[in-house]
C-alpha atoms as a PDB file:
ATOM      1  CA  UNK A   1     -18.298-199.363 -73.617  1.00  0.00           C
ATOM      2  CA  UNK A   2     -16.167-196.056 -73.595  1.00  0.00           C
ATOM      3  CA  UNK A   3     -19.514-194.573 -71.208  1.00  0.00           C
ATOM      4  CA  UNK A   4     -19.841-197.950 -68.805  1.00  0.00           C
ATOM      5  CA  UNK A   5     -16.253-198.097 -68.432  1.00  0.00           C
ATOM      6  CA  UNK A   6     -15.571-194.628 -67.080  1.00  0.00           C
ATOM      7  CA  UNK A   7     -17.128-194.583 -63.824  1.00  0.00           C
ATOM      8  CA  UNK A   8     -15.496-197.918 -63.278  1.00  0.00           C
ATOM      9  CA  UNK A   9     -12.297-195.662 -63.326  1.00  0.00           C
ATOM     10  CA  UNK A  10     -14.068-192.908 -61.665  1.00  0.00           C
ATOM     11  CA  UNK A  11     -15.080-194.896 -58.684  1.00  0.00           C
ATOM     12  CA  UNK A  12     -11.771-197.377 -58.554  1.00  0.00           C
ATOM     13  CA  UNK A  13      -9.500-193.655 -58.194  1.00  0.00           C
ATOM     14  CA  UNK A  14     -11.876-192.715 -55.548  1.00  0.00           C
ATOM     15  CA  UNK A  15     -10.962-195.688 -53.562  1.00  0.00           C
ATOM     16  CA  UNK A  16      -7.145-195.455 -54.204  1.00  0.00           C
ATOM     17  CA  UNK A  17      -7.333-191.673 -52.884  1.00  0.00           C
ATOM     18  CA  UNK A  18      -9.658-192.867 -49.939  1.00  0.00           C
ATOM     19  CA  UNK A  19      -7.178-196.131 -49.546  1.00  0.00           C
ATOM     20  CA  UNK A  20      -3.977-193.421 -49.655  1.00  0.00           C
ATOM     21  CA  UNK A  21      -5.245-191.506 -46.829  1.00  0.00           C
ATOM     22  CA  UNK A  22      -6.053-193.968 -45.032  1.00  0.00           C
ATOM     23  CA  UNK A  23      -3.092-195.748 -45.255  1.00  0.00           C
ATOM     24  CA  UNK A  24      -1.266-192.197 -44.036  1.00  0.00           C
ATOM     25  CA  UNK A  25      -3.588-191.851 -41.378  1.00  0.00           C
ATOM     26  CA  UNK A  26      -2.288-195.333 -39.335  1.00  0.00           C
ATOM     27  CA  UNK A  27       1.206-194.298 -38.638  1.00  0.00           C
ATOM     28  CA  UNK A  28      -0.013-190.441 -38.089  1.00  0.00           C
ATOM     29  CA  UNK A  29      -2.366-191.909 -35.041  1.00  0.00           C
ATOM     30  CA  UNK A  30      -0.262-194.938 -33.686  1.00  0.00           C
ATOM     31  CA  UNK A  31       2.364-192.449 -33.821  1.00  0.00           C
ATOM     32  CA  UNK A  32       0.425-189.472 -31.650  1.00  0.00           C
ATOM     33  CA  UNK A  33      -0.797-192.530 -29.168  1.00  0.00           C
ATOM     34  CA  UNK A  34       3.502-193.182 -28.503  1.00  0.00           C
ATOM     35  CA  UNK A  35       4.142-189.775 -28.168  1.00  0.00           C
ATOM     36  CA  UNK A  36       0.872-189.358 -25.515  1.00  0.00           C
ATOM     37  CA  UNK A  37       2.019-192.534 -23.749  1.00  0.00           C
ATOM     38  CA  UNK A  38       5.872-191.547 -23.697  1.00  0.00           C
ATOM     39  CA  UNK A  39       5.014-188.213 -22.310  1.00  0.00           C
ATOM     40  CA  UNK A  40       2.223-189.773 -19.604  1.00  0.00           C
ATOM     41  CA  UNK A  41       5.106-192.324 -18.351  1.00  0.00           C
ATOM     42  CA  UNK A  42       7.647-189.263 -18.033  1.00  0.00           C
ATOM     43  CA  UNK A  43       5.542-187.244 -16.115  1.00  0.00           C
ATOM     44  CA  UNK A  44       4.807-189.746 -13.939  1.00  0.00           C
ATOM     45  CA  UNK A  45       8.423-190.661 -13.447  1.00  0.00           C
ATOM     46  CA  UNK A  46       9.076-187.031 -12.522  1.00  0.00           C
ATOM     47  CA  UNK A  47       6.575-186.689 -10.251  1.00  0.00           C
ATOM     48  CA  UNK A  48       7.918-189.680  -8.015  1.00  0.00           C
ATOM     49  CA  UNK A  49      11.730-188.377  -8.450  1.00  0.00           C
ATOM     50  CA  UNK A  50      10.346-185.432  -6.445  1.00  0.00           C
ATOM     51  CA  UNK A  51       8.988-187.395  -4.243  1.00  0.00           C
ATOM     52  CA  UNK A  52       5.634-185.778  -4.283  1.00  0.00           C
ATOM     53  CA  UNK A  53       4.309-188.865  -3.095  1.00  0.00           C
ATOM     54  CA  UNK A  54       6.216-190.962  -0.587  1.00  0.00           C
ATOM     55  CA  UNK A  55       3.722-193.998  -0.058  1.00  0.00           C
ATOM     56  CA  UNK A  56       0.142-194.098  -1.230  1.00  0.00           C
ATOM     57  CA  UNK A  57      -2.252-191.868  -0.882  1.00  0.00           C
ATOM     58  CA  UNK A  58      -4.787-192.308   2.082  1.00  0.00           C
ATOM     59  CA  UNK A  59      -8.006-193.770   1.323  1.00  0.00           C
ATOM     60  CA  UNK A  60     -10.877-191.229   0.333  1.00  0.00           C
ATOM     61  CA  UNK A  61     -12.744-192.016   3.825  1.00  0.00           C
ATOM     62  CA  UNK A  62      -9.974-190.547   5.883  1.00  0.00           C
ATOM     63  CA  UNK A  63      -9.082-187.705   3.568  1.00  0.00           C
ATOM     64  CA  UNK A  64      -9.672-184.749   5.227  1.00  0.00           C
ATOM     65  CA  UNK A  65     -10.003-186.390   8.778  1.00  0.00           C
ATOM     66  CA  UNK A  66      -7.270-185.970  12.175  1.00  0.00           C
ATOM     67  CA  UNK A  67      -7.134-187.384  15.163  1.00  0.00           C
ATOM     68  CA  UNK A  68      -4.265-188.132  17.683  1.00  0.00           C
ATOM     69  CA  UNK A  69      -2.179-191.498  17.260  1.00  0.00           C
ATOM     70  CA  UNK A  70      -2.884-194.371  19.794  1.00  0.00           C
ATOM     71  CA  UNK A  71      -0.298-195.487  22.666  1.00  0.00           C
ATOM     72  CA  UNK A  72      -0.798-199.310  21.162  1.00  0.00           C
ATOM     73  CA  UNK A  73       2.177-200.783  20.174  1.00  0.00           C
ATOM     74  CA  UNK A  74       6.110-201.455  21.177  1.00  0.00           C
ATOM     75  CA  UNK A  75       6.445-199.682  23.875  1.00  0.00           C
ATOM     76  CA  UNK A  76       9.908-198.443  26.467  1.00  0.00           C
ATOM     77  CA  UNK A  77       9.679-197.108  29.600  1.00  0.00           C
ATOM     78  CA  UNK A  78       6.904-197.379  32.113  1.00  0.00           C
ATOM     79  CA  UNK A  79       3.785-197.808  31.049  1.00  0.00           C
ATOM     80  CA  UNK A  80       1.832-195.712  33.809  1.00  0.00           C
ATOM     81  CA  UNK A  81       3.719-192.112  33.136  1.00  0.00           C
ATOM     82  CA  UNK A  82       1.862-189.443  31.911  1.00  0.00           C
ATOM     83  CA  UNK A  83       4.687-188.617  29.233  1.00  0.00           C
ATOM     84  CA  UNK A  84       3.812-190.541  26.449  1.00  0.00           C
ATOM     85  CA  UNK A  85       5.810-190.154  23.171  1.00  0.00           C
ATOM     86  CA  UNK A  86       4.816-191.828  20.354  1.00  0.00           C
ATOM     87  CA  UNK A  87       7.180-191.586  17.029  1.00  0.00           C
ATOM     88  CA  UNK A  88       6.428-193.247  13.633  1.00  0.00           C
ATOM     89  CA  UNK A  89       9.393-193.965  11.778  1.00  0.00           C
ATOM     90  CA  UNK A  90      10.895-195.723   8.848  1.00  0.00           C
ATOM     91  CA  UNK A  91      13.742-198.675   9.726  1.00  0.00           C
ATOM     92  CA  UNK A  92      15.739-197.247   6.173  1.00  0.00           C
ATOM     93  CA  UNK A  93      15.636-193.583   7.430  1.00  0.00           C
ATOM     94  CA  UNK A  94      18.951-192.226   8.296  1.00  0.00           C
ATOM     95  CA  UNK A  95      17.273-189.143  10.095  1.00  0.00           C
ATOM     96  CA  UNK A  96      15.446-192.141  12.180  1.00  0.00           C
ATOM     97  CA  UNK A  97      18.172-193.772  12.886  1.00  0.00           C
ATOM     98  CA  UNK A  98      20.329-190.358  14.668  1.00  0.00           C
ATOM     99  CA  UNK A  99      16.583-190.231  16.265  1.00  0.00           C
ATOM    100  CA  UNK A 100      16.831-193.827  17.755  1.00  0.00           C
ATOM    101  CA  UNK A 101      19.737-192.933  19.665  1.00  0.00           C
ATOM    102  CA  UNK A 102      18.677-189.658  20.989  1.00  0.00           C
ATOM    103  CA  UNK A 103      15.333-191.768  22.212  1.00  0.00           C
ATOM    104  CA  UNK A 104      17.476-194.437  23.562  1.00  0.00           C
ATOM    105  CA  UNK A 105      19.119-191.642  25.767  1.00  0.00           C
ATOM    106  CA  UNK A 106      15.960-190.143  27.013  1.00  0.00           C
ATOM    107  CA  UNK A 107      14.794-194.019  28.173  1.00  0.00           C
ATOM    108  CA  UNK A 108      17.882-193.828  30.652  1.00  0.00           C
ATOM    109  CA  UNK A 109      17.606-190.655  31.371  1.00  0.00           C
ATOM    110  CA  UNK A 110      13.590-190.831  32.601  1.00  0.00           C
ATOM    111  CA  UNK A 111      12.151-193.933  31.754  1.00  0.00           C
ATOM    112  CA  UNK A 112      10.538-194.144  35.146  1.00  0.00           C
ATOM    113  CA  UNK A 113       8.789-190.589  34.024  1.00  0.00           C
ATOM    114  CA  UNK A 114       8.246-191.670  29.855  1.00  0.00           C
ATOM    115  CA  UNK A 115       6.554-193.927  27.823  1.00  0.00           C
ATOM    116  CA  UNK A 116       7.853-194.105  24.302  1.00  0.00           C
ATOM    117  CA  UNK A 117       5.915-195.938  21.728  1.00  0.00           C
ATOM    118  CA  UNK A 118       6.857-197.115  18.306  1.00  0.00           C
ATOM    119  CA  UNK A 119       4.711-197.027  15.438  1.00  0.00           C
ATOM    120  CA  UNK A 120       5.614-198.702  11.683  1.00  0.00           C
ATOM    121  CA  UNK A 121       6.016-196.300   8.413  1.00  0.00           C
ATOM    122  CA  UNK A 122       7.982-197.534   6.027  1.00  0.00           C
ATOM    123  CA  UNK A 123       8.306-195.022   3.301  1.00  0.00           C
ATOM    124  CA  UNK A 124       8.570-198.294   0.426  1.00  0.00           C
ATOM    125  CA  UNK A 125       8.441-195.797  -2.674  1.00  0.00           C
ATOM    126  CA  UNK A 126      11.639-194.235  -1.671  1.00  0.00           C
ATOM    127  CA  UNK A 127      13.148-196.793   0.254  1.00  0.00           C
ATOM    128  CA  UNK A 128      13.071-200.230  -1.044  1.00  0.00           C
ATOM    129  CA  UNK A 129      14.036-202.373   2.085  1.00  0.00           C
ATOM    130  CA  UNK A 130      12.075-200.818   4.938  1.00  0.00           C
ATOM    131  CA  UNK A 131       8.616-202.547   4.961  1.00  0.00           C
ATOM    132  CA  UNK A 132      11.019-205.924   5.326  1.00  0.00           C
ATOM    133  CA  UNK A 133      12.851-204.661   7.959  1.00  0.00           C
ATOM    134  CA  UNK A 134       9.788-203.883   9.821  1.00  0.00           C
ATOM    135  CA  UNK A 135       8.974-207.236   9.047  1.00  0.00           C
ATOM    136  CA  UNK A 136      12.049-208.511  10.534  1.00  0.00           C
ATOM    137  CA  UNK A 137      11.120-206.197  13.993  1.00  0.00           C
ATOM    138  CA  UNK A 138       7.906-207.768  14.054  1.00  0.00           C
ATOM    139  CA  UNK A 139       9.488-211.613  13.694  1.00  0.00           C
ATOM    140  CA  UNK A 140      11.934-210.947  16.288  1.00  0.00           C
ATOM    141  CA  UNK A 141       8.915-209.400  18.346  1.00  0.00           C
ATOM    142  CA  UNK A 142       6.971-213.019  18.258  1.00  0.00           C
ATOM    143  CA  UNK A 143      10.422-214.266  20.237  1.00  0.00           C
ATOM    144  CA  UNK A 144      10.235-211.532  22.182  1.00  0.00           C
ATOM    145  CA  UNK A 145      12.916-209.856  20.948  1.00  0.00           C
ATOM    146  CA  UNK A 146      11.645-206.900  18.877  1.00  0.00           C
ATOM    147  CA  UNK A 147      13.970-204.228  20.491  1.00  0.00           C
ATOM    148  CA  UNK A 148      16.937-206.060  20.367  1.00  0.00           C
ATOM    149  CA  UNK A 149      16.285-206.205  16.431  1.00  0.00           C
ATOM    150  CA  UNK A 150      15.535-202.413  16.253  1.00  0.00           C
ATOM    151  CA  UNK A 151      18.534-201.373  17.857  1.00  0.00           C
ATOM    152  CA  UNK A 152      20.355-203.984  15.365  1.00  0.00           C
ATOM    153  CA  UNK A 153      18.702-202.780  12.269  1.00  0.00           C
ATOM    154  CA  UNK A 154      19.225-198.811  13.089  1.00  0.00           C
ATOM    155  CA  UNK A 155      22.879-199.898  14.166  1.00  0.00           C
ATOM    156  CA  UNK A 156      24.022-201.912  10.847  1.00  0.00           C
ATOM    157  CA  UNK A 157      21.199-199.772   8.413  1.00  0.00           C
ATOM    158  CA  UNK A 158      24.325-198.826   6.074  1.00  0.00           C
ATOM    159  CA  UNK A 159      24.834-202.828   5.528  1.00  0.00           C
ATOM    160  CA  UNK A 160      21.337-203.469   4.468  1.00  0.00           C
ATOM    161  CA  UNK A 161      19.690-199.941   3.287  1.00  0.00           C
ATOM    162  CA  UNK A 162      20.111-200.841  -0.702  1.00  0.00           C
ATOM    163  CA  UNK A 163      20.830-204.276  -0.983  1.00  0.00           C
ATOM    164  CA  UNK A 164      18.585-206.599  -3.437  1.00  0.00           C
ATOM    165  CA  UNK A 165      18.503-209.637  -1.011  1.00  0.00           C
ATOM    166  CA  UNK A 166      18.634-207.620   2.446  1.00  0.00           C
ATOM    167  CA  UNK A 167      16.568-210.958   3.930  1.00  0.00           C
ATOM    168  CA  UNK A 168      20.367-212.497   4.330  1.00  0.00           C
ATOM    169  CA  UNK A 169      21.336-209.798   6.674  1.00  0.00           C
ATOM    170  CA  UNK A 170      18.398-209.856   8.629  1.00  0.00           C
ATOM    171  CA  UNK A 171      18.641-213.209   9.079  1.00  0.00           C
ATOM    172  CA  UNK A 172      22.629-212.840  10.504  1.00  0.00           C
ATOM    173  CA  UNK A 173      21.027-210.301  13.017  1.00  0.00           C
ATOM    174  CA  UNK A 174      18.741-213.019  14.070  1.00  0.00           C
ATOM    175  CA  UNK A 175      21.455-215.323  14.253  1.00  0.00           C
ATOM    176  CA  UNK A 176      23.479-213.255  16.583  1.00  0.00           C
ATOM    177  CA  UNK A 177      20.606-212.418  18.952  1.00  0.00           C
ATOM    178  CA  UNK A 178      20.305-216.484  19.247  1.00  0.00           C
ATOM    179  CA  UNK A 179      16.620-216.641  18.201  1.00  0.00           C
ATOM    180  CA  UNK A 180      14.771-220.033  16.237  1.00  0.00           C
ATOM    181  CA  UNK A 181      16.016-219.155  12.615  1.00  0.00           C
ATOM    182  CA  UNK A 182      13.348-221.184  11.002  1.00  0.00           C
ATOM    183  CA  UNK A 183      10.331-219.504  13.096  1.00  0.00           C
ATOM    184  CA  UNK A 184      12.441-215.834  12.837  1.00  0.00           C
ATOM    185  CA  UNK A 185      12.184-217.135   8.453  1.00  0.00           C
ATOM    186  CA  UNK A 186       8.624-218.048   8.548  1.00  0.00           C
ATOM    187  CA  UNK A 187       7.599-215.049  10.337  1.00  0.00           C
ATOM    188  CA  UNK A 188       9.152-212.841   8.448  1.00  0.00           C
ATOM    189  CA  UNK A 189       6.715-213.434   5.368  1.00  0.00           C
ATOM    190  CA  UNK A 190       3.525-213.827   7.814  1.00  0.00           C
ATOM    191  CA  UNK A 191       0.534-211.716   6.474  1.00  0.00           C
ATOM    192  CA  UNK A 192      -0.711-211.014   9.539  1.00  0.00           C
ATOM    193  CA  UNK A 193       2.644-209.150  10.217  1.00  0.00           C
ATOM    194  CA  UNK A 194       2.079-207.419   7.416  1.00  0.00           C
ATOM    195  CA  UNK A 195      -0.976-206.571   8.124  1.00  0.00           C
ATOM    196  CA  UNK A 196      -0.013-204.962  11.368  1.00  0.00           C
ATOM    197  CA  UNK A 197       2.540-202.693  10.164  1.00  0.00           C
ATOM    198  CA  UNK A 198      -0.283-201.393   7.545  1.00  0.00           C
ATOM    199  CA  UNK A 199      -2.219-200.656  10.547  1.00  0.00           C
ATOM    200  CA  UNK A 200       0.137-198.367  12.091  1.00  0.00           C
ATOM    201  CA  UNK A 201       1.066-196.822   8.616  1.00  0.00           C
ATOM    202  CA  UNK A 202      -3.474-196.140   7.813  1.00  0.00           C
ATOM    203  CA  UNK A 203      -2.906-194.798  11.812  1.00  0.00           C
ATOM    204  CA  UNK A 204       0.266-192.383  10.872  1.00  0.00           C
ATOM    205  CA  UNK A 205      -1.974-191.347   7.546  1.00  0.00           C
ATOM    206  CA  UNK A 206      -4.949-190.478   9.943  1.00  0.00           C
ATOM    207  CA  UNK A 207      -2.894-188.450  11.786  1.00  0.00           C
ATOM    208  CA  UNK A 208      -1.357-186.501   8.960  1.00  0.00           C
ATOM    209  CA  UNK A 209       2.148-188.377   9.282  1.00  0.00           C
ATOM    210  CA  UNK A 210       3.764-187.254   5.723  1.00  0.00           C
ATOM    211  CA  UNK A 211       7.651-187.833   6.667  1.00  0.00           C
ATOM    212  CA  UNK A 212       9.933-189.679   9.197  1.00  0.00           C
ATOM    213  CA  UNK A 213      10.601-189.400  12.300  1.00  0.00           C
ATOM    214  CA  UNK A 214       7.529-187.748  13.310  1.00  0.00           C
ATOM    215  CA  UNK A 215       6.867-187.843  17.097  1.00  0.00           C
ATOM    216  CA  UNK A 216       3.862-186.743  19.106  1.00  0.00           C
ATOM    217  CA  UNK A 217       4.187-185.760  22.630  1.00  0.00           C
ATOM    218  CA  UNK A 218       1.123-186.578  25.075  1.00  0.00           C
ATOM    219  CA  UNK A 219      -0.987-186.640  21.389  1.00  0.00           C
ATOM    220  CA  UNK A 220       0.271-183.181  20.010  1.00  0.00           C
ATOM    221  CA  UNK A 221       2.249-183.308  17.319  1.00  0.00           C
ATOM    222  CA  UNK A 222       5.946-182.134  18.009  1.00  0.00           C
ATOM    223  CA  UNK A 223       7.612-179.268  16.148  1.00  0.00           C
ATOM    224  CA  UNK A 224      10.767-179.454  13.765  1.00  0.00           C
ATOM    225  CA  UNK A 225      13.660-178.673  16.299  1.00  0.00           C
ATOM    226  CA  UNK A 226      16.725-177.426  15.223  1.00  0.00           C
ATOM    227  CA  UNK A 227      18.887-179.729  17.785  1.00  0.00           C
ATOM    228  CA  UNK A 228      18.486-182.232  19.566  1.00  0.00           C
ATOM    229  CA  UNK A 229      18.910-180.503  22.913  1.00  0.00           C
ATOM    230  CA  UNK A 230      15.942-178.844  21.881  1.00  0.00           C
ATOM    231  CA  UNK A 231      14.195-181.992  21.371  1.00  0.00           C
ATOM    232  CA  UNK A 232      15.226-183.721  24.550  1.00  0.00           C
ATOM    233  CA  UNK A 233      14.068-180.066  26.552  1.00  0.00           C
ATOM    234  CA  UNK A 234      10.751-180.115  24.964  1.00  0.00           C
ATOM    235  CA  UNK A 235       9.973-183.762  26.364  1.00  0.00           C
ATOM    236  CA  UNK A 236      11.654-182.677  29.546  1.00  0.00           C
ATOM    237  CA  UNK A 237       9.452-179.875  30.090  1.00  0.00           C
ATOM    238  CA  UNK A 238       6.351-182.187  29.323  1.00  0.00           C
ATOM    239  CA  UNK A 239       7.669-184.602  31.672  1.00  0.00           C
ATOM    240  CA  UNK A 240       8.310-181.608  34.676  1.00  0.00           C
ATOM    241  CA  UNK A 241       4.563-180.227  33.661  1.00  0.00           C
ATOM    242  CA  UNK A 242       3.037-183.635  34.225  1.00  0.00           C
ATOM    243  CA  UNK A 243       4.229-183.917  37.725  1.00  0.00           C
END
C-alpha cells in the first residue's frame, strides 16, 4: 500500500505545481495583451493629434500617380478665359474662409478675364462639420443657389464650426436665402451628393492636395505666398500673359 500509494502523491503534486503555474500564467498574459492594446490605442491617438493624417489615405491605385485637377465643377467668372483657377478647400477652414474673400475680390476685379472653380475637401478628421456643410452647398446648388450658401457658410463659419447639431444652422441659412426647406432637408442627406463631394476630394488626392486652400493656376499648382497681394499679382500676371 505504502509503494502504490506514493506515486499517487507523486503524480497529484505534479499537477498542483503544473495547475500553480498555470494559474500564474493567465493574469501574466491577459495582463501583457492590456498593456499591448493600451499602448497600440495611444499611439494611434498621437499620431492623429499631429495630424499626420488629415483624411484617409488615397487608394493604393493612385499612390504614386499626378495629374492636373479638372475645370468641372462650381464655377465664377466667364467660362471662356484662359485664366482658370481652380482651389479645393474645406467650408470649416478659417485660412479658406480669409481666401474666399480675397477670391471674391479678384471675380470683380477680372471676372471677364478669370474662371474660378471650386472643388470639395473637407478635412472631416480634423474638422467635424465640414463634409455637412459641403453638403449644405451642394443642396442649395440643386435650387440653384450654391454660391449664395458658400458665401453664407464662410460668412457665419464661427456660428457653426464646432457645434454637435450644425444641421439647425444650415437650415436658418436656407431659410434666409428663401429656398424649399423640405427639398434644401432632403437634399442635404442625398447620397448622390455625397458622392460628388468624394469625387472632388479622390480628384484633390490625385493631384497631391494634402491641406486647404490649395489653388492651381491654369493646372500648375500655386506657391505658398506670403500676402495676399502676392497672391492676387501672381493670377494677375497669368491673366496679362494669357492675353
Amino acid at each position: 500500500m505504502s509503494t502504490s500509494g506514493s506515486p499517487l502523491r507523486t503524480n497529484s503534486a505534479r499537477a498542483g505545481k503544473s495547475s500553480g503555474r498555470l494559474s500564474l500564467a493567465k493574469p501574466f498574459l491577459v495582463g501583457t495583451i492590456l498593456i499591448c492594446c493600451a499602448l497600440s490605442v495611444a499611439f494611434f491617438l498621437a499620431r492623429r493629434s499631429q495630424g499626420d493624417e488629415p483624411f484617409p489615405k488615397p487608394a493604393d491605385s493612385i499612390i504614386g500617380t499626378k495629374s492636373a485637377p479638372t475645370a468641372k465643377g462650381w464655377s465664377r467668372g466667364n467660362p471662356a478665359a484662359k485664366t482658370v483657377l481652380i482651389e479645393f478647400a474645406d467650408f470649416q477652414c478659417g485660412s479658406c474662409g480669409r481666401a474666399s474673400v480675397v477670391v471674391g475680390e479678384l471675380i470683380k476685379k477680372h471676372g471677364e478675364e478669370l474662371l474660378v472653380v471650386f472643388k470639395h475637401f473637407p478635412l472631416e478628421v480634423v474638422h467635424r462639420n465640414a463634409l455637412i456643410a459641403s453638403q449644405a452647398a451642394e443642396a442649395a446648388g440643386r435650387q440653384y443657389k450654391f454660391w449664395e450658401m458658400y458665401e453664407l457658410l464662410f460668412k457665419h463659419q464661427a456660428e457653426w464650426a464646432n457645434v454637435p447639431d450644425a444641421q439647425t444652422f444650415f437650415l436658418n441659412y436656407a431659410a434666409e436665402l428663401q429656398m424649399d426647406l423640405e427639398k434644401f432637408q432632403r437634399d442635404l442627406w442625398d447620397s448622390e451628393l455625397r458622392d460628388k463631394i468624394y469625387k472632388d476630394v479622390l480628384e484633390g488626392q490625385v493631384a497631391q492636395v494634402t491641406q486647404t486652400p490649395t489653388f492651381f493656376l491654369n493646372g500648375a499648382r500655386m506657391p505658398t505666398t506670403k500676402s495676399e497681394a502676392e497672391f492676387e499679382q501672381l493670377i494677375t500676371d497669368a491673366i496679362r500673359k494669357a492675353k
